[in-house]
N, C-alpha and C. Protein backbone atom coordinates (compact mmCIF):
# COMPACT_ATOMS: atom_id res chain seq x y z
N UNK A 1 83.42 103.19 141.25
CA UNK A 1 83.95 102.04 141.94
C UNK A 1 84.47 102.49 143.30
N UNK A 2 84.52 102.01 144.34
CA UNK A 2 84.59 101.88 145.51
C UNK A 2 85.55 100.85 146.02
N UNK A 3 86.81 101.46 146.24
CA UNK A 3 87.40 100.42 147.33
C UNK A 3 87.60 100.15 148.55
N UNK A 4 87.61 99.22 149.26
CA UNK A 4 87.37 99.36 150.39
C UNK A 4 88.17 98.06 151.48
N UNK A 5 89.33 98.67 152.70
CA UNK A 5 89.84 97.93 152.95
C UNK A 5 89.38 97.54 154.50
N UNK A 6 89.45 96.25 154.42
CA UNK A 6 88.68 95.98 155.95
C UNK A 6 88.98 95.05 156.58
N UNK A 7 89.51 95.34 157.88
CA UNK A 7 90.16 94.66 159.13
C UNK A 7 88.96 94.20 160.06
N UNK A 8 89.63 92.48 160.17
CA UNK A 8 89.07 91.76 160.91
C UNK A 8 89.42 91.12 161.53
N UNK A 9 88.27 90.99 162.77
CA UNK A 9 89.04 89.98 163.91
C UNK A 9 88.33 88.52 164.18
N UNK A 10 88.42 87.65 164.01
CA UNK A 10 88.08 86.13 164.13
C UNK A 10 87.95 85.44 165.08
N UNK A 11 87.21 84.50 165.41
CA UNK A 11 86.94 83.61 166.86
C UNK A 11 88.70 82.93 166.55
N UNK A 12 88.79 82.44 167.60
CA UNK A 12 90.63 81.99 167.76
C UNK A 12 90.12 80.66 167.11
N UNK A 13 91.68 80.58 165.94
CA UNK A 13 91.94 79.43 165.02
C UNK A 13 91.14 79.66 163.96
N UNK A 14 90.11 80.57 164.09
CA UNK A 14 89.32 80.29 162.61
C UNK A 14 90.14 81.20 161.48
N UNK A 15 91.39 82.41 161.62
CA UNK A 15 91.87 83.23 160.54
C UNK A 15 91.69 82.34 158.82
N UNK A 16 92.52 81.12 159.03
CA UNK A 16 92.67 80.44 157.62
C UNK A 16 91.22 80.02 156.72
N UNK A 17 90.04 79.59 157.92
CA UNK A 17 88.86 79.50 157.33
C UNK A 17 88.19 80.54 156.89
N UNK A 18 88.28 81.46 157.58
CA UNK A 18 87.47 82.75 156.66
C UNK A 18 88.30 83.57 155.81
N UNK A 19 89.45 83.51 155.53
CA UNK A 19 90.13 83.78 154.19
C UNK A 19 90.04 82.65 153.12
N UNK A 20 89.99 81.75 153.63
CA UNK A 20 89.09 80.76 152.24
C UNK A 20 87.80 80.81 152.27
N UNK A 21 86.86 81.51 152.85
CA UNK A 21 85.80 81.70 152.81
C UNK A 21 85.52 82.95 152.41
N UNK A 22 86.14 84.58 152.42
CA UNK A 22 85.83 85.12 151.93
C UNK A 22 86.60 85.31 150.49
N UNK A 23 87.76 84.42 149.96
CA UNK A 23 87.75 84.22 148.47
C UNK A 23 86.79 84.01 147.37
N UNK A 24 86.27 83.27 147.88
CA UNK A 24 84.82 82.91 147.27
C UNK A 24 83.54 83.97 147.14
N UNK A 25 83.96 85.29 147.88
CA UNK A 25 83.19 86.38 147.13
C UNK A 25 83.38 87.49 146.43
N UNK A 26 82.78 86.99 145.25
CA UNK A 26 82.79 88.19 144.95
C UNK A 26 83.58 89.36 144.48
N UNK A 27 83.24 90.54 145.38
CA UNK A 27 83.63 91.66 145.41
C UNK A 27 84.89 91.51 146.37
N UNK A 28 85.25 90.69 146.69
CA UNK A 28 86.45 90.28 147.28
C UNK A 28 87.44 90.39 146.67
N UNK A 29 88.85 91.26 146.46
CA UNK A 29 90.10 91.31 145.31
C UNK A 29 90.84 90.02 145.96
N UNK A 30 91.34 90.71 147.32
CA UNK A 30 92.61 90.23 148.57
C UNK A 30 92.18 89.99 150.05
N UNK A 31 92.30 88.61 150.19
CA UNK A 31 92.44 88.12 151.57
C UNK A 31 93.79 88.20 152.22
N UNK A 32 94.18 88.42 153.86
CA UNK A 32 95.55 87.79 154.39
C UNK A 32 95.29 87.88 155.47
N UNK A 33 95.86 86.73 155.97
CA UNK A 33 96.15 86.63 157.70
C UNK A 33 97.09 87.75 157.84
N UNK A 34 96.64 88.20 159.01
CA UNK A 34 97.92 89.03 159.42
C UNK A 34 98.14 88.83 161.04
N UNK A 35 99.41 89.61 161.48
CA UNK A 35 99.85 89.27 162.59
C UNK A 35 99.16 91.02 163.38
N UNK A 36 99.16 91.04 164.37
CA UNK A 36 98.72 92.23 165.28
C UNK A 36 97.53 92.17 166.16
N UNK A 37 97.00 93.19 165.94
CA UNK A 37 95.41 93.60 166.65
C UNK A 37 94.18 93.02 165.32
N UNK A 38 94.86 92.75 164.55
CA UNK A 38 93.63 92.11 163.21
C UNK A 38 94.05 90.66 163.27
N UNK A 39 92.90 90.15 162.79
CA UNK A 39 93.53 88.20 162.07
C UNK A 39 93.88 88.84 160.73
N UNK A 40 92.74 89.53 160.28
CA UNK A 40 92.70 89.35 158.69
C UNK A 40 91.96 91.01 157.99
N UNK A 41 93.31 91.01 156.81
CA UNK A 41 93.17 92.22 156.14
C UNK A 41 92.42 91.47 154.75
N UNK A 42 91.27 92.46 154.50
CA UNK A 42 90.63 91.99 152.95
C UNK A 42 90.57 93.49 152.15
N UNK A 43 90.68 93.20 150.73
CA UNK A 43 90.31 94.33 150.14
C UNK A 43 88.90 93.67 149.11
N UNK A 44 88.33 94.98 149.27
CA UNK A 44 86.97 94.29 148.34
C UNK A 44 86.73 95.58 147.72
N UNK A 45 85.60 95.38 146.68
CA UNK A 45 85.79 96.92 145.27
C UNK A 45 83.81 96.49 145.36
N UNK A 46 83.14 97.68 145.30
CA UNK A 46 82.05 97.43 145.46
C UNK A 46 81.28 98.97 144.59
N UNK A 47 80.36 98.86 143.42
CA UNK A 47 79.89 99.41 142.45
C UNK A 47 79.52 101.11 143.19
N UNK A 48 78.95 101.03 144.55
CA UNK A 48 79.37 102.39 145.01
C UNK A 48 79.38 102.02 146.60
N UNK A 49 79.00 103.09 147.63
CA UNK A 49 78.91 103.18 149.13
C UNK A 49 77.96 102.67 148.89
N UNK A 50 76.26 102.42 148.65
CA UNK A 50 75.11 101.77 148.94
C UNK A 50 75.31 100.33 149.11
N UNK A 51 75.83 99.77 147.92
CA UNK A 51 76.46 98.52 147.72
C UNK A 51 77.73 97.62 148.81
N UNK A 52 77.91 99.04 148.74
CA UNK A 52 79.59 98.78 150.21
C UNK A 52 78.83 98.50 151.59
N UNK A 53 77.67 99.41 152.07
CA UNK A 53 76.83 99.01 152.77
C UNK A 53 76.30 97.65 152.80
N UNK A 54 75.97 97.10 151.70
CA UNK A 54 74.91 96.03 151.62
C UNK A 54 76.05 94.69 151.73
N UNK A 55 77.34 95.03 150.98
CA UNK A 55 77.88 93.71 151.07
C UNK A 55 78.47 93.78 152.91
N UNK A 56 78.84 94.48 153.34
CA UNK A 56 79.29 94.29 154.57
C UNK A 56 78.29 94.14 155.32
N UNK A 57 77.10 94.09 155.55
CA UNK A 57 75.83 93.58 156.35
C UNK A 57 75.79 92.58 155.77
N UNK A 58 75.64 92.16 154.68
CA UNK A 58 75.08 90.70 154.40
C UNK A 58 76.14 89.95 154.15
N UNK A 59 77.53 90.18 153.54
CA UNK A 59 78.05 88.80 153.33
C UNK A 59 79.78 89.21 154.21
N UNK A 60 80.03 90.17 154.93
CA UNK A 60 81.01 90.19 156.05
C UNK A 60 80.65 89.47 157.42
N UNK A 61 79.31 90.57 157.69
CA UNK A 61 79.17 90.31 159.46
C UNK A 61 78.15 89.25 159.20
N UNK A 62 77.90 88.46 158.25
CA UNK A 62 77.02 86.86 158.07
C UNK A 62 77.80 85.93 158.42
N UNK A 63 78.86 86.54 158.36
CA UNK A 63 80.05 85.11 159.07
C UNK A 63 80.74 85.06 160.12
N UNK A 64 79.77 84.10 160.55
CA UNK A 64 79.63 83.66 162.34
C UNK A 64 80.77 83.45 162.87
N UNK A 65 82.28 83.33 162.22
CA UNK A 65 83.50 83.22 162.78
C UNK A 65 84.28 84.39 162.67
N UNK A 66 83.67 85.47 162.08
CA UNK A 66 84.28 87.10 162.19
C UNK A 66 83.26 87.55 163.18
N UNK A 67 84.80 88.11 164.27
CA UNK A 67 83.76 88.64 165.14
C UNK A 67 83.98 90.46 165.71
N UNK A 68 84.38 90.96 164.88
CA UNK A 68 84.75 92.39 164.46
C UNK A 68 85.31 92.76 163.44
N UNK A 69 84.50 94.43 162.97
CA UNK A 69 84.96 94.56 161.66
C UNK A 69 85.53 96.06 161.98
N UNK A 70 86.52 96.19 161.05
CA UNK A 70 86.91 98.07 160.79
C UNK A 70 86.66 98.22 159.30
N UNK A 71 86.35 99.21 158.98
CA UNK A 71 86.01 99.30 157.25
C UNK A 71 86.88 100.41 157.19
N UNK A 72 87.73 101.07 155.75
CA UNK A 72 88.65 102.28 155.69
C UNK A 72 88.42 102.18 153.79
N UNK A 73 87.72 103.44 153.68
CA UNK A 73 87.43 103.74 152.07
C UNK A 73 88.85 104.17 151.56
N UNK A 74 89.06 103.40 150.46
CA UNK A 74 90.52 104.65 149.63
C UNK A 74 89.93 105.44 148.95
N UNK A 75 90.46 106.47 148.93
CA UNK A 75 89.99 107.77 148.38
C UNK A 75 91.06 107.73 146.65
């Protein structure tokens, strides 16, 4: 298992929509708005790195109102 925590930054006003939008997946544990240089901290758990790959190409940067990502593995 693979966890994996990942900071994002959002077109302005959209933070609340894509934390109800990435609830709805998945491998998704924890959404939150946050205040700083991020909108939004998520934690997501993904079966290994291949998989961690595949969900952050296809169902992170697929959403047209995130518009930067940081990814940080826990060890």
């Amino acid at each position: 298992m693979v966890t994996a925590f990942i900071l994002a930054t959002t077109k302005t006003g959209k933070e609340k929509e894509v934390v109800e939008r990435l609830m709805k997946i998945d491998e998704i544990k924890e959404a939150y708005n946050v205040y700083g240089d991020y909108d939004v901290l998520i934690k997501a758990e993904t079966r290994d790195l291949d998989n961690l790959n595949e969900f952050l190409m296809k169902k992170i940067r697929e959403i047209p109102e995130i518009a930067m990502t940081t990814t940080m593995i826990g060890l």
